[in-house]
Structure formats: structure tokens, C-alpha cells
Protein backbone atom coordinates (compact mmCIF):
# COMPACT_ATOMS: atom_id res chain seq x y z
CA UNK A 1 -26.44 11.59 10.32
CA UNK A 2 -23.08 10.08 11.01
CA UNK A 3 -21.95 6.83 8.66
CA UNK A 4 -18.99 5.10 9.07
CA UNK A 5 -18.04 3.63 5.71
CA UNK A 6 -15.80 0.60 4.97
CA UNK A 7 -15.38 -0.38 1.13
CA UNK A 8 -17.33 -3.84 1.91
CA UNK A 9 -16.68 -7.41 2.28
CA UNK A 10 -18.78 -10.73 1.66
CA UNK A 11 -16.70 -12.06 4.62
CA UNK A 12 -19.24 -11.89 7.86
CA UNK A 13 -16.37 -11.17 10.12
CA UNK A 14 -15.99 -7.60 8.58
CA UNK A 15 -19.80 -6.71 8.68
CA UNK A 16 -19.95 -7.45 12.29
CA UNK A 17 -16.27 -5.78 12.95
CA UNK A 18 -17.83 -2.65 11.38
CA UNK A 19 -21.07 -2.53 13.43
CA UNK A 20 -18.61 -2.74 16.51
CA UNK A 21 -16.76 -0.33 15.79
CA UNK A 22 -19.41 1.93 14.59
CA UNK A 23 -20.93 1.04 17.95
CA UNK A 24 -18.21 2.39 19.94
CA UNK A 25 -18.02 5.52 17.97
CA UNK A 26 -21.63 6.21 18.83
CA UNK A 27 -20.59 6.14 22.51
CA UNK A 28 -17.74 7.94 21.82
CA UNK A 29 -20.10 10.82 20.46
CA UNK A 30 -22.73 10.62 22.13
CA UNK A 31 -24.60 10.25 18.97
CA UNK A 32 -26.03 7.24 16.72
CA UNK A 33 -23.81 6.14 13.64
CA UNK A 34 -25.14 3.65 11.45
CA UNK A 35 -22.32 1.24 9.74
CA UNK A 36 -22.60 1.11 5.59
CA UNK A 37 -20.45 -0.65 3.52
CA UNK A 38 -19.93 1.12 -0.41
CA UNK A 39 -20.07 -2.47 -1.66
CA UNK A 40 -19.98 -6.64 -1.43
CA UNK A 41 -21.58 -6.55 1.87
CA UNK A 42 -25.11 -6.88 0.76
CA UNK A 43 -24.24 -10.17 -0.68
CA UNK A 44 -23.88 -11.92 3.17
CA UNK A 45 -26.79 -13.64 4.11
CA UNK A 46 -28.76 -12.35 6.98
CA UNK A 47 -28.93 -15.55 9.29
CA UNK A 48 -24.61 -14.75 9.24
CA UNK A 49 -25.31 -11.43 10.40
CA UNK A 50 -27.49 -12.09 13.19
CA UNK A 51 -30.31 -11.64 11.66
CA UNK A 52 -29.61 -8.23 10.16
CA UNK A 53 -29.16 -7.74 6.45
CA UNK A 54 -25.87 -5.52 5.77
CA UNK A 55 -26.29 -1.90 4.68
CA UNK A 56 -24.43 -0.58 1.44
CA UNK A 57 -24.55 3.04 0.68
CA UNK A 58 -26.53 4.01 -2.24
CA UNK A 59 -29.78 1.74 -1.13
CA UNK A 60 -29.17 3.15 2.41
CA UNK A 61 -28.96 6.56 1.28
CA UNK A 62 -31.86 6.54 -0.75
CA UNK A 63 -33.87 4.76 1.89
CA UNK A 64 -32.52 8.00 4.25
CA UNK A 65 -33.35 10.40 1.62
CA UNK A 66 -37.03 9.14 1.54
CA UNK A 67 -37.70 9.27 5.55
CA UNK A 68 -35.74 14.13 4.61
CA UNK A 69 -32.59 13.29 5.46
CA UNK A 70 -30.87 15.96 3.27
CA UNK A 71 -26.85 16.32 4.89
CA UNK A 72 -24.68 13.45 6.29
CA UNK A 73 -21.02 12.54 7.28
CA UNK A 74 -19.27 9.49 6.18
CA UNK A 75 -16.53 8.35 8.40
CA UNK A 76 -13.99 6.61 6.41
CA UNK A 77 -12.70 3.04 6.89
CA UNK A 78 -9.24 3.77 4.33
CA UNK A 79 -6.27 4.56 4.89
CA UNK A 80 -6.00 6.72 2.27
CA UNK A 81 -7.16 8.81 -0.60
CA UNK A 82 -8.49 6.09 -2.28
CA UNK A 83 -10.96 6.80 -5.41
CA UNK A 84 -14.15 5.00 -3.64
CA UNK A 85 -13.89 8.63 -1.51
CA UNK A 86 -12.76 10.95 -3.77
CA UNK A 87 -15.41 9.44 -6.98
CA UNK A 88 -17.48 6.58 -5.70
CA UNK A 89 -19.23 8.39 -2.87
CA UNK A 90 -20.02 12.13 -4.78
CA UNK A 91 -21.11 9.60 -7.38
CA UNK A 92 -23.96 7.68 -5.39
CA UNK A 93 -24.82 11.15 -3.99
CA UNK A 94 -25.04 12.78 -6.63
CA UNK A 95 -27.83 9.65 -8.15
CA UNK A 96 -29.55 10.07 -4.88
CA UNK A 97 -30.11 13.64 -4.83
CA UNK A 98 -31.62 13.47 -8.69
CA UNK A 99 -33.97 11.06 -7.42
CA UNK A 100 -35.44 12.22 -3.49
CA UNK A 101 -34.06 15.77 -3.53
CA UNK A 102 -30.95 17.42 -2.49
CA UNK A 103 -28.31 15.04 -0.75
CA UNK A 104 -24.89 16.00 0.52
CA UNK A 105 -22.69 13.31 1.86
CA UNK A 106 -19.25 15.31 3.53
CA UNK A 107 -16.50 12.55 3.94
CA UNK A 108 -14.36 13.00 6.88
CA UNK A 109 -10.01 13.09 6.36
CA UNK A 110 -9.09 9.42 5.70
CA UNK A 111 -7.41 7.86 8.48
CA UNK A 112 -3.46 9.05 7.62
CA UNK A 113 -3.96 11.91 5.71
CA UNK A 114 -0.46 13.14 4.50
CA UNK A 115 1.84 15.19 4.56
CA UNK A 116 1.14 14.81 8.40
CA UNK A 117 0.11 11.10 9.02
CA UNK A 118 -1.38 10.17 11.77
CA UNK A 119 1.41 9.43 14.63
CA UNK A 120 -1.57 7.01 16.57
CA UNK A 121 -1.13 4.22 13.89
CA UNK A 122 2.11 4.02 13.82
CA UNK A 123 1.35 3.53 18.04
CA UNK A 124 -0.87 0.85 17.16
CA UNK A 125 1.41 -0.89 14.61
CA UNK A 126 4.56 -0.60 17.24
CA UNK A 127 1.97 -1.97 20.27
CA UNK A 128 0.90 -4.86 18.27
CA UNK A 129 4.48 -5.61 16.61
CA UNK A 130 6.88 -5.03 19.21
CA UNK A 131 5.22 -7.80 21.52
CA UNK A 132 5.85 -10.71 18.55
CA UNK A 133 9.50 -9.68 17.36
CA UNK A 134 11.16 -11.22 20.39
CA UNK A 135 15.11 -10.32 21.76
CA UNK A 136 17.36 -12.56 20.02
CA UNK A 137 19.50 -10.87 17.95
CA UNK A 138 21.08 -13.82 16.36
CA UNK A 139 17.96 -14.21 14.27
CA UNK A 140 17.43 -11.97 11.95
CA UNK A 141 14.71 -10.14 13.01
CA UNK A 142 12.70 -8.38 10.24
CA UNK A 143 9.13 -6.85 9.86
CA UNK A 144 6.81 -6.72 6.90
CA UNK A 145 4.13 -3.68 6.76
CA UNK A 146 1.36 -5.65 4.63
CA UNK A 147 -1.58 -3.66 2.88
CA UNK A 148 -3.76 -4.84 0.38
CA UNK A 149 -2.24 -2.92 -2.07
CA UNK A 150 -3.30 0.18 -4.65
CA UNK A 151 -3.08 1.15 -7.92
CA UNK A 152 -2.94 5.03 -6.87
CA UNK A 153 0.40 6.70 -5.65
CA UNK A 154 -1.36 8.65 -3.03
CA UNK A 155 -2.65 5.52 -1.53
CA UNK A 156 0.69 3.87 -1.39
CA UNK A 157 2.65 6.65 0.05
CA UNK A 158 0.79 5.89 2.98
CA UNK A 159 1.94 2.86 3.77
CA UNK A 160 5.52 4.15 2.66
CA UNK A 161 4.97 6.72 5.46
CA UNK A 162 4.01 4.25 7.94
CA UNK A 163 6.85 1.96 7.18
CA UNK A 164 9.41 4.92 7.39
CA UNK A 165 7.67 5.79 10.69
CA UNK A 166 7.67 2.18 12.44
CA UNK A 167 11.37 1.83 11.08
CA UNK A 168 12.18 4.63 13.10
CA UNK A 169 10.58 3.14 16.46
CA UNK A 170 12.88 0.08 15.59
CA UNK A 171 15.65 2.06 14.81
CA UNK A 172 17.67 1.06 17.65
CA UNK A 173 16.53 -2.51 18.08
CA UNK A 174 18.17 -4.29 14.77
CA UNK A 175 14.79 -4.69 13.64
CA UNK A 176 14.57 -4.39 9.69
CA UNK A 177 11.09 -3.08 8.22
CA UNK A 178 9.99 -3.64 4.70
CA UNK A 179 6.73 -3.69 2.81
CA UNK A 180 4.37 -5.90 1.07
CA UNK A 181 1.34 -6.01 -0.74
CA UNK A 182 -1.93 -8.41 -1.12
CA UNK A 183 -2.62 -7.08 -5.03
CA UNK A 184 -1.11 -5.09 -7.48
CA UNK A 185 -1.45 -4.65 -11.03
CA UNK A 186 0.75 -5.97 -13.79
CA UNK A 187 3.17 -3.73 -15.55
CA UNK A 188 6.05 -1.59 -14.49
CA UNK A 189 3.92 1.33 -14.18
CA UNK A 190 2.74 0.12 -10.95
CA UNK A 191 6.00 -0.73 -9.58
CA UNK A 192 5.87 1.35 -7.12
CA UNK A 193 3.24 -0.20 -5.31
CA UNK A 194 5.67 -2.64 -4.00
CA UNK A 195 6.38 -6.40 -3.87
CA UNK A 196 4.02 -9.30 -3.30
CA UNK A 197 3.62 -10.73 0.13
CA UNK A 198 4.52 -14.24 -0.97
CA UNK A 199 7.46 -12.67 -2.81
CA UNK A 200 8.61 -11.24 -0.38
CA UNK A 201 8.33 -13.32 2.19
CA UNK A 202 10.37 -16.02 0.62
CA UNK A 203 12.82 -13.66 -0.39
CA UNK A 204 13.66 -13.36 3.05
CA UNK A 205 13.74 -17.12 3.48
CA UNK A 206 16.04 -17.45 1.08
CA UNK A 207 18.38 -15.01 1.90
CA UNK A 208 18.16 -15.80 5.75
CA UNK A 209 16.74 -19.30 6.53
CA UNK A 210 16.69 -18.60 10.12
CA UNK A 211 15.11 -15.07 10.14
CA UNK A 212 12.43 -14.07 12.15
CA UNK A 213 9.57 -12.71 10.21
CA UNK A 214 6.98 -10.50 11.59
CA UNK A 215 3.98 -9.26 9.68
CA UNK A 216 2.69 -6.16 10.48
CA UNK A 217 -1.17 -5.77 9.14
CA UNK A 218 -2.03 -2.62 7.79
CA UNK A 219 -5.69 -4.43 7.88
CA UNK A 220 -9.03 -2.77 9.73
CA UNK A 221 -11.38 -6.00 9.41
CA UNK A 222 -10.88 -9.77 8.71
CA UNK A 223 -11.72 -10.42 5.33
CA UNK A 224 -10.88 -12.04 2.05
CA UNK A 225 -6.93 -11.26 2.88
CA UNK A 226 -6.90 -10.72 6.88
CA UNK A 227 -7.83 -12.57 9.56
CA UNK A 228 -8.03 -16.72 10.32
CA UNK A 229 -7.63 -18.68 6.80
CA UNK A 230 -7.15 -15.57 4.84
CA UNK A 231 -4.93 -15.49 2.11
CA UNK A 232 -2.31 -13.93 4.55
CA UNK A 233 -2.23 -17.11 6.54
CA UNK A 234 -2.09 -19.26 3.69
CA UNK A 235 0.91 -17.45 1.78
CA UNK A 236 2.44 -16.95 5.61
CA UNK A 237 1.95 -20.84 6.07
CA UNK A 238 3.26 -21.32 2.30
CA UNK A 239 6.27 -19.80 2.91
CA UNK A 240 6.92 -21.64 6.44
CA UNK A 241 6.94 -24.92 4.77
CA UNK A 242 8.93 -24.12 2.21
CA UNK A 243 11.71 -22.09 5.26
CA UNK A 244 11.08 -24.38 8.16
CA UNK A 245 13.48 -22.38 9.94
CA UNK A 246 12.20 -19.48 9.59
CA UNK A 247 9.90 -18.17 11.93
CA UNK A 248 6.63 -16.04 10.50
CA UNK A 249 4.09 -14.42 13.05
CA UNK A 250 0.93 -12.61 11.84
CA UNK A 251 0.07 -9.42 14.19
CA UNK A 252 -3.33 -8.39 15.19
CA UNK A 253 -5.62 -6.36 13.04
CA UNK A 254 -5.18 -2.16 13.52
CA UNK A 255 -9.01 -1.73 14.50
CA UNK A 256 -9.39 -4.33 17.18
CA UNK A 257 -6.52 -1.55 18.88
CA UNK A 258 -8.58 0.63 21.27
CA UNK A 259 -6.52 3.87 20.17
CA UNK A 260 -8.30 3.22 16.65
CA UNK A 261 -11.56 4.13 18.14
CA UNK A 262 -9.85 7.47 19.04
CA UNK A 263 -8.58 8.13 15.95
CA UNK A 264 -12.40 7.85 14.35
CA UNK A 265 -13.76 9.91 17.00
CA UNK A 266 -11.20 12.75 15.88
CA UNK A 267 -12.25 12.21 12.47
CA UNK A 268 -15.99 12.51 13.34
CA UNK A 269 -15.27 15.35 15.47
CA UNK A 270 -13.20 17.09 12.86
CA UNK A 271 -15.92 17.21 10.24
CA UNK A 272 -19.16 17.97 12.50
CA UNK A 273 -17.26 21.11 13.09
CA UNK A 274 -16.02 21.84 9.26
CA UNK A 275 -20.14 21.29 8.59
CA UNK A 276 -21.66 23.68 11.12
CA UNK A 277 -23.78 24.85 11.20
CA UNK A 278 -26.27 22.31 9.74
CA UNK A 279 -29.10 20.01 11.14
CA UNK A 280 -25.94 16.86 11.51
């Protein structure tokens, strides 16, 4: 069994943005992959969901484990090494195997996995950016990588790679890139997580009122932060009135790009053959 995995949402919008994409993976591979969130998602009602309840992993897992399955590959929906991979997940296994039997759950290379990235989001990041940042150089014309932020290093140093990688496609365009976060934790041990969105944002509005601001969503799903009235379009609207000269657009979302499809298909791909031979 294939899942792909996000870490959840009790926005609608994400549930059904996961079951698309999980539906074009399945075509991709010729082969059915169910969409499970780890958490939140359960909480949607069903009549917002067309009539299907969400699936989180540990009741969908031991519901699997009931009906033999006994080996499955989670696709991961993060950008990084985030701790819902490298803990969360052996964790709910390892509760479902003590229960129905042995369980393994392999969990395919995050979607940038460093040192090497992944070269196909930075293409999806210049496709959706480049479009928005516009030709006049008299503004100045500036872009802000936005995640939602993490308290782990490894996690962060992906978007750091990302940024360092788009600021190189906009090397020769007078295009400045910098970085923001949604949350971060208090305390200057997590400094290097980066600067607030809102923060940010009106930095730049104070230190150029006419700048041109594009933000650059390091986002898979609408949710809580991304997508229409997220907290993203409130700070972004926020800061507007409080620069009215400055100009702030909000990019698309990385997984409605048809290259991200491609880039879970590799990942699926990657691990069926790190598993065989096996009954996947």
C-alpha cells in the first residue's frame, strides 16, 4: 500500500487538495494511493468533505492492519526532516503492530532532501514568482520565501536552500530574495528560524515605501496560514494598509504546480524500489 501523508488540517480545502493530489499520483503509478493525514483532519465534518470522513494515520492503519496489511509506504507531504517522519510515524507503527501484528510503514525522502535539494521546486517557485514580480526597476522589487516555520535546524535549512537557490535564478534581474516565517518559538535559541512574516514585511515598507513585494509560498495546501483569508492574506493586507504604496502579491501554492506531481511520483518510485522485494 502506497499513503501519501500530509501533517493534517481542520481546513476542508487541504483534505480535498490532498485527495487530488493523491489522485494524480495513483495515475501516475498505475497503482491506488489512499490520502491520510497524521493529524487535525479527522476533526472536518463529513458533509465538507463530500461526504467522506478524512483519514488520519493511526485509525487508518489499524483499520489496514485488521483487513493483513503487514508493509506500506508513506509518501511525504514536508519539506523536510521534520520530527512527525522521523518520530511520529515509527511511533503509530510501532502501537499498531503491538496490537494486529507486525506493521512496517517505510517513509519515502521528504520532498528537498539535502545536501542535494530538489532543483524542481526551486522550478516551481521561479514559474509561479517570476510571472508577479513585474519589469520596473524603479520599484524595488523584492521577494519573500514564506514557510510556516520550524523549531528544527534541519527543517529550516531547507528553506535557506531554496532561498539561496531562487536568489540565484534572480540573480541578474535586481530582484532581492529574503525569508519569512508563519511561527516560531520565543527565545534566541530559535533565531535562526528567521523573521516573522508581518515583521518582515513591514520592514520592507518602511525602509522602501514604494517596493514591490512578492511572496513566494513555500505552502502545499490552503490551510490555517495559506490560501484565501489565511493568515498570510491578512498580515499581507495588514501591511498594505499600513504601506499604501507598496505593492504585496501572494503567489500560488507549490502543489497546485503540475511538476509537483512529478516530484511525488519520484519519491514513490524511489522507495518501491529501496523495499523490493515485498508484497507493496
Amino acid at each position: 500500500m502506497i499513503i501519501l501523508l500530509d501533517n493534517g488540517s481542520k481546513r476542508p480545502e487541504a483534505t480535498l487538495n490532498l485527495r487530488r493530489l493523491a489522485a494524480a499520483l495513483s495515475c501516475r503509478l498505475a497503482r491506488p494511493v489512499a490520502p491520510v493525514s497524521l493529524l487535525h483532519s479527522s476533526k472536518i465534518p463529513a458533509e465538507q468533505l463530500q461526504g467522506r470522513p478524512a483519514s488520519t494515520l493511526e485509525p487508518f492503519l489499524r483499520q489496514q492492519a485488521a483487513e493483513g496489511l503487514r508493509e506500506a509506504i508513506a509518501v511525504p507531504l514536508f519539506f523536510g526532516p521534520s520530527r512527525a517522519l522521523s518520530e511520529m510515524v515509527p511511533e503509530v507503527a510501532q502501537r499498531v503492530s503491538a496490537q494486529s501484528g507486525p506493521l512496517q510503514v517505510h517513509v519515502a525522502d521528504e520532498l528537498c532532501p539535502l545536501p542535494g535539494g530538489e532543483p524542481r521546486l526551486v522550478d516551481i517557485l521561479e514559474d509561479h514568482v517570476r510571472p508577479l514580480i513585474g519589469s520596473d526597476r524603479a520599484r524595488g522589487r523584492r521577494v519573500i520565501l514564506v514557510d510556516h516555520g520550524s523549531p528544527i535546524p534541519e527543517v529550516t535549512a531547507v528553506r535557506r536552500w531554496l532561498a539561496a537557490q531562487l536568489a540565484q535564478r534572480f540573480a541578474g534581474d535586481a530582484v532581492a530574495v529574503a525569508e519569512a516565517v508563519m511561527e516560531r518559538r520565543s527565545g534566541s535559541e530559535y533565531d535562526f528560524n528567521g523573521q516573522l512574516l508581518a515583521d518582515v514585511l513591514n520592514g520592507f515598507g518602511d525602509e522602501d515605501p514604494n517596493a514591490h513585494v512578492v511572496l513566494a509560498m513555500q505552502f502545499i495546501s490552503p490551510g490555517r496560514h495559506a490560501g484565501a483569508g489565511g493568515d498570510i492574506a491578512q498580515i499581507a493586507e495588514a501591511a498594505a494598509a499600513r504601506h499604501p504604496n507598496m505593492q504585496i502579491t501572494i503567489s500560488r501554492l507549490m502543489g497546485e504546480h503540475p511538476q509537483f506531481e512529478e516530484i511525488l511520483a519520484a519519491r514513490a518510485l524511489a522507495a518501491l524500489e529501496r523495499h523490493r522485494p515485498s508484497d507493496l
